[in-house]
Structures are given as C-alpha cells and as structure tokens.
PDB file of N, CA and C in Angstrom:
ATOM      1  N   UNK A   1       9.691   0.396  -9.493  1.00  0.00           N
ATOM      2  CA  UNK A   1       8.775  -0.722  -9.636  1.00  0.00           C
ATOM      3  C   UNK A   1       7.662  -0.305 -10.604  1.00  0.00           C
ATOM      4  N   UNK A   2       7.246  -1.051 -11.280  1.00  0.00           N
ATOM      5  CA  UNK A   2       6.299  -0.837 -12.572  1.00  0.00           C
ATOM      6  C   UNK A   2       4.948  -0.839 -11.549  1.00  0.00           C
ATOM      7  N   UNK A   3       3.982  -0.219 -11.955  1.00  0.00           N
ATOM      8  CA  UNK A   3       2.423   0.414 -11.185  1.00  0.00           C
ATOM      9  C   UNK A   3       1.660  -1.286 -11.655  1.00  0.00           C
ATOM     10  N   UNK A   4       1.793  -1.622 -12.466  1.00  0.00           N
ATOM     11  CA  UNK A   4       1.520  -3.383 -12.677  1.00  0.00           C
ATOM     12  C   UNK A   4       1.870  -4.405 -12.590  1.00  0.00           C
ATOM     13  N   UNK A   5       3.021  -4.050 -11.282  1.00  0.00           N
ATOM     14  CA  UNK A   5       3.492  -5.034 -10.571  1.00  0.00           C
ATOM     15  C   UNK A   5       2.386  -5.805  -9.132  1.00  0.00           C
ATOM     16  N   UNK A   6       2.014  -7.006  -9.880  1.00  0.00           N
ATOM     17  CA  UNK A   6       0.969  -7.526  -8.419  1.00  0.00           C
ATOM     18  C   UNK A   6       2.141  -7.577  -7.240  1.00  0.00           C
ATOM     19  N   UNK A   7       1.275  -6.948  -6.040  1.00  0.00           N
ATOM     20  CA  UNK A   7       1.842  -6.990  -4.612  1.00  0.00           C
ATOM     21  C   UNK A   7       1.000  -8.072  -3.828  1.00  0.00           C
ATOM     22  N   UNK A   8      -0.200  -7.979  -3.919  1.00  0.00           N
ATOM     23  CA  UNK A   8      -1.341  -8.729  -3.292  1.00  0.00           C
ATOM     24  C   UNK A   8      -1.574  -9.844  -3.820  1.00  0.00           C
ATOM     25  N   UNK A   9      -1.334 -10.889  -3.921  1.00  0.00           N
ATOM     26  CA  UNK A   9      -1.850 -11.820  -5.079  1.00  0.00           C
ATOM     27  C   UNK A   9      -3.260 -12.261  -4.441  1.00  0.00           C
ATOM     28  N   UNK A  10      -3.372 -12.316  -3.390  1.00  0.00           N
ATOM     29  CA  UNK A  10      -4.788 -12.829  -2.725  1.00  0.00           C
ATOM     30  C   UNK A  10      -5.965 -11.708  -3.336  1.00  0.00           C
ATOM     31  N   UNK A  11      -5.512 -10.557  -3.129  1.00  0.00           N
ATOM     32  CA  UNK A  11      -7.266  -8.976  -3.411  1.00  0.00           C
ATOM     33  C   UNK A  11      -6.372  -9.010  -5.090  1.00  0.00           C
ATOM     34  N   UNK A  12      -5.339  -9.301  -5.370  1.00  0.00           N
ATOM     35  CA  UNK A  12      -4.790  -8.987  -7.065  1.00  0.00           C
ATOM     36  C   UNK A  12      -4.745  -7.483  -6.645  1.00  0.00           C
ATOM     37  N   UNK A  13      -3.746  -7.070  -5.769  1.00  0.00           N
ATOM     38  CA  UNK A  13      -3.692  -5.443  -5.316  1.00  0.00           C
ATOM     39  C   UNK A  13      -2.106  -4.756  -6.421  1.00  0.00           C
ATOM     40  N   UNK A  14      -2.092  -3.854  -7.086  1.00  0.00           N
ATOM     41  CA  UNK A  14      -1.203  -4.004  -7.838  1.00  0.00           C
ATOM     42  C   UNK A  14      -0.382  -2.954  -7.157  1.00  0.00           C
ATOM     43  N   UNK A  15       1.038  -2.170  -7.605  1.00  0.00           N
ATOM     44  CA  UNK A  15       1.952  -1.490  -7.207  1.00  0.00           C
ATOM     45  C   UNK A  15       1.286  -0.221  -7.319  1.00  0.00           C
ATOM     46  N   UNK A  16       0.667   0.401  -8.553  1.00  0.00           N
ATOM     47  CA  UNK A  16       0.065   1.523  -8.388  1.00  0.00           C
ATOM     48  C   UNK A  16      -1.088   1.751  -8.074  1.00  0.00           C
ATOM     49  N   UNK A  17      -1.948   0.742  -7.819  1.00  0.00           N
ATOM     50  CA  UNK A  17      -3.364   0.800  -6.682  1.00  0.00           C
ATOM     51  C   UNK A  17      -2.590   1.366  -5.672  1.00  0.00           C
ATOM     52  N   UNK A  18      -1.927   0.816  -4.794  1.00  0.00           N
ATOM     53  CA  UNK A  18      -0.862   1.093  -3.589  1.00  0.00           C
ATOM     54  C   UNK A  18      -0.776   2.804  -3.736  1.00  0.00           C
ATOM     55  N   UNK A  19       0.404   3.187  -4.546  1.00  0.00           N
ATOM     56  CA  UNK A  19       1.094   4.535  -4.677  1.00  0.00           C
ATOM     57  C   UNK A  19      -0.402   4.992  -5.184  1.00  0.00           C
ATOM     58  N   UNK A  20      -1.056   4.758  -5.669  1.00  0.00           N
ATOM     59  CA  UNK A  20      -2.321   5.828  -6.029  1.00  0.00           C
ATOM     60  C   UNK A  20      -2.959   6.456  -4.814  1.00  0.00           C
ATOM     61  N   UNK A  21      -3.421   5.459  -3.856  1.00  0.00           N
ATOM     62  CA  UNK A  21      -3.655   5.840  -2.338  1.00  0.00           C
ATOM     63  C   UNK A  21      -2.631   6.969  -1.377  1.00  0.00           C
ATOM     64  N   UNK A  22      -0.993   6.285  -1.521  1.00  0.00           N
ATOM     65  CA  UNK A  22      -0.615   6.974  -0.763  1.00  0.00           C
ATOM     66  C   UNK A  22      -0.069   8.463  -1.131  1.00  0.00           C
ATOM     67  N   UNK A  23      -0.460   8.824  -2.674  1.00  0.00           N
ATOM     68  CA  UNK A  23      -0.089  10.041  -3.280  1.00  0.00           C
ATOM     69  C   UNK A  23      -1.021  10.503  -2.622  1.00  0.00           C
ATOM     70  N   UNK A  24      -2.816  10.145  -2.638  1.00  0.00           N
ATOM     71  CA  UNK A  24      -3.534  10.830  -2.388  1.00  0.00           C
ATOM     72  C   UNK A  24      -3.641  11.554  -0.721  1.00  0.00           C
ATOM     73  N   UNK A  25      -3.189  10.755   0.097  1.00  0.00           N
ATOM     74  CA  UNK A  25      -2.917  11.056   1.516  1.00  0.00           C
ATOM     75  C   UNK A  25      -2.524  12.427   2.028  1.00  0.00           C
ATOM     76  N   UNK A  26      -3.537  13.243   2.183  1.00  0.00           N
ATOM     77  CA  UNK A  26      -2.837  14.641   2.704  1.00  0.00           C
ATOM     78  C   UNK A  26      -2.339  14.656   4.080  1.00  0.00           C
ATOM     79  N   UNK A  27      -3.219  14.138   5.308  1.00  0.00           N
ATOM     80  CA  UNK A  27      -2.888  14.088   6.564  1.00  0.00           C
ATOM     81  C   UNK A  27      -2.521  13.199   6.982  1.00  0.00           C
ATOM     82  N   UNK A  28      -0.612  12.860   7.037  1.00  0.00           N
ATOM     83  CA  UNK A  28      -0.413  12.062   7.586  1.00  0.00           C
ATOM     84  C   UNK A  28       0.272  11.866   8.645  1.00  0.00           C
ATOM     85  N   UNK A  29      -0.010  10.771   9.509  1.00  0.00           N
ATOM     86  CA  UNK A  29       0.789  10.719  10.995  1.00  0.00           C
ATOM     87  C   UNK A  29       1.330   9.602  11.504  1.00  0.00           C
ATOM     88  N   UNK A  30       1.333   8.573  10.749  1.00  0.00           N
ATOM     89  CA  UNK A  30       2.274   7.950  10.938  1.00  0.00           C
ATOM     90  C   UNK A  30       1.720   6.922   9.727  1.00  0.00           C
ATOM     91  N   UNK A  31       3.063   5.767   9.128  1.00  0.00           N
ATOM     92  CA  UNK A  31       2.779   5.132   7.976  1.00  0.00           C
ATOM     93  C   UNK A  31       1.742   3.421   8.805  1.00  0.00           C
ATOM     94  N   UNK A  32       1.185   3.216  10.047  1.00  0.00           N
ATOM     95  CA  UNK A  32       0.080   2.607  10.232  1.00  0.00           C
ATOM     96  C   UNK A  32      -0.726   2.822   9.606  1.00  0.00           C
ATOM     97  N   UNK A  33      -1.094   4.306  10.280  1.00  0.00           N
ATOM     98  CA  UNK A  33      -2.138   5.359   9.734  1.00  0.00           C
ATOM     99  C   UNK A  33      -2.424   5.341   7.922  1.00  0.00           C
ATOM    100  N   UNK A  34      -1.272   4.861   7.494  1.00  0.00           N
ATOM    101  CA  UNK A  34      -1.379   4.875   5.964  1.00  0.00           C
ATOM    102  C   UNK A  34      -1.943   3.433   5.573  1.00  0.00           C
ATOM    103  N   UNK A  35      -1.415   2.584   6.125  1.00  0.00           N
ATOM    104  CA  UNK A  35      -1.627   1.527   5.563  1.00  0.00           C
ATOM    105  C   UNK A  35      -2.873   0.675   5.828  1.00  0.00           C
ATOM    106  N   UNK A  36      -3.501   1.368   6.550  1.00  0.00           N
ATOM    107  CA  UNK A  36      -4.836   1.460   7.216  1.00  0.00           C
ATOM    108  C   UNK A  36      -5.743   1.513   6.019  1.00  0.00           C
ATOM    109  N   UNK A  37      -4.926   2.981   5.909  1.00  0.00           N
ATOM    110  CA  UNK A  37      -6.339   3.428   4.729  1.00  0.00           C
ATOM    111  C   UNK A  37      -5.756   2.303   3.204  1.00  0.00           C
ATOM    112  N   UNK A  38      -4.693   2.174   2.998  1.00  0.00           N
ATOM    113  CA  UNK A  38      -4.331   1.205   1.733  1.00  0.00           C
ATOM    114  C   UNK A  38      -5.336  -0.090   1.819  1.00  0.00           C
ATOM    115  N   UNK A  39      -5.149  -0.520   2.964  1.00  0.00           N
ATOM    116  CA  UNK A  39      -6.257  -1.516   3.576  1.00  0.00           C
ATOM    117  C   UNK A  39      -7.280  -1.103   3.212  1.00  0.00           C
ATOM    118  N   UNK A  40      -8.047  -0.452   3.782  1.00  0.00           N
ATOM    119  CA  UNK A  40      -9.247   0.031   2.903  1.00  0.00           C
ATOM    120  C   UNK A  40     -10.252   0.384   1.823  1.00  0.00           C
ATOM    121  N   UNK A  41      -8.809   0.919   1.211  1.00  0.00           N
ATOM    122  CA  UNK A  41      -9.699   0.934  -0.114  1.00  0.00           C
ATOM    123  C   UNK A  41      -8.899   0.307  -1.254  1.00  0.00           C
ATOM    124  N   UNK A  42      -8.348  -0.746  -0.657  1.00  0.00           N
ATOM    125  CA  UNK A  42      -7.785  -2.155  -2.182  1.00  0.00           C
ATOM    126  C   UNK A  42      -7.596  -3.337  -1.461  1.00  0.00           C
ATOM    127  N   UNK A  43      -8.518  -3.916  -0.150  1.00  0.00           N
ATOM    128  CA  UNK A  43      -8.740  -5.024   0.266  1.00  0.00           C
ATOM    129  C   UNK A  43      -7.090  -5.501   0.391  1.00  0.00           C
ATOM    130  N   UNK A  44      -6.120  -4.935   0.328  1.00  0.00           N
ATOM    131  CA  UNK A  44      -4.701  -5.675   0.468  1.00  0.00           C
ATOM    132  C   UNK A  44      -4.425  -6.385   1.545  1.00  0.00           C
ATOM    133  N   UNK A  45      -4.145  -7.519   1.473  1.00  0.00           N
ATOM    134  CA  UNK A  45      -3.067  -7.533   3.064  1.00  0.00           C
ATOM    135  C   UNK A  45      -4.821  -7.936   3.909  1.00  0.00           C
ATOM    136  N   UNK A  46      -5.723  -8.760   2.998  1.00  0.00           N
ATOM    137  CA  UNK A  46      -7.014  -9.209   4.368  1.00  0.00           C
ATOM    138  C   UNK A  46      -7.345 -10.786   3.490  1.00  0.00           C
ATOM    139  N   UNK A  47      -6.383 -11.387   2.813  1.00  0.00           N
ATOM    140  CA  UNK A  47      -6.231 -12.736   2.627  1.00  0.00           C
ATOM    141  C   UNK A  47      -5.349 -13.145   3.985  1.00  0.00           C
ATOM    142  N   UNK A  48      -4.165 -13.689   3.097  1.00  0.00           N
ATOM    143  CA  UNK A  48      -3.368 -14.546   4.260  1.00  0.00           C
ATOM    144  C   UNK A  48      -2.566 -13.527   4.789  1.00  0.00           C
ATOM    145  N   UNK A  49      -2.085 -12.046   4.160  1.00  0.00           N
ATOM    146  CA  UNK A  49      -1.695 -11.389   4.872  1.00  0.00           C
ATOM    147  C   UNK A  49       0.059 -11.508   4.696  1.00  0.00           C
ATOM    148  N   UNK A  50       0.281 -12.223   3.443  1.00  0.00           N
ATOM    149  CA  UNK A  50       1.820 -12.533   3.393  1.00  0.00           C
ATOM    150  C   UNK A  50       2.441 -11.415   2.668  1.00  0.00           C
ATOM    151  N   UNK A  51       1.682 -10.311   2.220  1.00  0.00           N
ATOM    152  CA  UNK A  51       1.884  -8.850   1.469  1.00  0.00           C
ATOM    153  C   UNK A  51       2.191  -7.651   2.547  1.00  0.00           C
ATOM    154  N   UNK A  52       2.027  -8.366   3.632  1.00  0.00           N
ATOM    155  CA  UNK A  52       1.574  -6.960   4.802  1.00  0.00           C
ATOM    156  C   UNK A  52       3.359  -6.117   4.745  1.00  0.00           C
ATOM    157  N   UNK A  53       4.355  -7.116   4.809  1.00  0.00           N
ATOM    158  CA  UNK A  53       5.467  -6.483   5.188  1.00  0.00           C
ATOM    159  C   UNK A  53       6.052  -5.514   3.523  1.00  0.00           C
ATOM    160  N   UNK A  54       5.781  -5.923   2.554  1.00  0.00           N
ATOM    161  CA  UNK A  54       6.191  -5.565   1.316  1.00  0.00           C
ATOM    162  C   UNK A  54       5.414  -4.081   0.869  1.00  0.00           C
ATOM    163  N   UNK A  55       4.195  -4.128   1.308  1.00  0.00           N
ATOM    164  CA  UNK A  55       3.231  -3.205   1.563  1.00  0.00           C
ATOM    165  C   UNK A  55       3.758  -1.868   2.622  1.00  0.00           C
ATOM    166  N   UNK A  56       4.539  -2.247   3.649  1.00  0.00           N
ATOM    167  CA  UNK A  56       4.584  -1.595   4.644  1.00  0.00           C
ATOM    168  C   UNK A  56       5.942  -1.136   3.944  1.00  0.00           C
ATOM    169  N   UNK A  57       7.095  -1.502   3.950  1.00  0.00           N
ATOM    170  CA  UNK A  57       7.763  -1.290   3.183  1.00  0.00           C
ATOM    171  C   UNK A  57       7.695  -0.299   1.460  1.00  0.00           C
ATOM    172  N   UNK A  58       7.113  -0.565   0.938  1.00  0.00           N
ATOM    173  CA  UNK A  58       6.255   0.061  -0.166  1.00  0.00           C
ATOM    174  C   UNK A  58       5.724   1.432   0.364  1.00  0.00           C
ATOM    175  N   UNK A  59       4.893   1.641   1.450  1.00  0.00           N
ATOM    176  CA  UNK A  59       4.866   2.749   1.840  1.00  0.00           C
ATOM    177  C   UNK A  59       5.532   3.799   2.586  1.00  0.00           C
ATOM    178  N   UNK A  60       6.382   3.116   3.350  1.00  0.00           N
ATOM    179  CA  UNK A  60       7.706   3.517   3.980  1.00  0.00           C
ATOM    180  C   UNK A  60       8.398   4.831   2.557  1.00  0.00           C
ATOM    181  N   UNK A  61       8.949   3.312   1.298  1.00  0.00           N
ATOM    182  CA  UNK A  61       9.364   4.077   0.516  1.00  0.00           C
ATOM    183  C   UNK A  61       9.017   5.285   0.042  1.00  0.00           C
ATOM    184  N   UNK A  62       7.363   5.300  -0.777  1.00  0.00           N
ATOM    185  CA  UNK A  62       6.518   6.271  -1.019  1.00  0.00           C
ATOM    186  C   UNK A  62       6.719   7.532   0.027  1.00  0.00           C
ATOM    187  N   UNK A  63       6.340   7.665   1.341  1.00  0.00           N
ATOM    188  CA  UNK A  63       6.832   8.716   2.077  1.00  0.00           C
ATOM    189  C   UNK A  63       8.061   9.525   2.165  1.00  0.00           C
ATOM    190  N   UNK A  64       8.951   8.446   1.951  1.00  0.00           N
ATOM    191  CA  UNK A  64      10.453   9.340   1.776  1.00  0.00           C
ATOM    192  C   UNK A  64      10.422  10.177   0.734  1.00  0.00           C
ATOM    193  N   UNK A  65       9.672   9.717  -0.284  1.00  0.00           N
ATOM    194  CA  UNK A  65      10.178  10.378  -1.646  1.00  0.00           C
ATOM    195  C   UNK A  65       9.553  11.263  -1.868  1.00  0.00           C
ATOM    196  N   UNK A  66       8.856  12.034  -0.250  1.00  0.00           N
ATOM    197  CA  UNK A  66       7.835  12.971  -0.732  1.00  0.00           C
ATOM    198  C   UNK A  66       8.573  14.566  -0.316  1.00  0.00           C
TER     199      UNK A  66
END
C-alpha cells in the first residue's frame, strides 16, 4: 500500500501516518494497545469511526512483518 494512501477520510489519516507510529512502537502487548496509541497521535478512527476495522487490520499486518 502506498504511505499516501488516505485510510481516515474523516482526521485525512494517511497509510504512512499509520506505519510511522507502529514502526515506532517498542513495547508492545497487544495490537489494542497499538491502536490506542495510532489513535492518539493521528486523531484516526474519532469521526464516524468507519476506518476502525481497516486500521486494525493495517496494524495486524504491520506486526507480522516485524
């Protein structure tokens, strides 16, 4: 997926806002715990919330590939 792919269209949260966060993640314990902090610091997924599963998914992926 291209890093300027919009995921969020509500915060305009893009694919590599996303993977930028979850590269940075040293301690992790479960992918809630991740998407918590994605939440946090790129407002994703706190409009209507129709990004939450693509997001979760999205980070799912990111973890495997680590």
């Amino acid at each position: 997926m291209e890093s300027s792919t919009l995921i969020c269209n509500c915060k305009k949260v893009t694919y590599g806002q996303i993977e930028d966060v979850v590269r940075a993640e040293s301690n992790i314990t479960n992918v809630v715990q991740v998407f918590e902090d994605v939440q946090k610091q790129t407002n994703c997924s706190t409009g209507c919330g129709g990004c939450h599963d693509k997001i979760m998914d999205i980070i799912a992926d990111l973890l495997y590939q680590r």
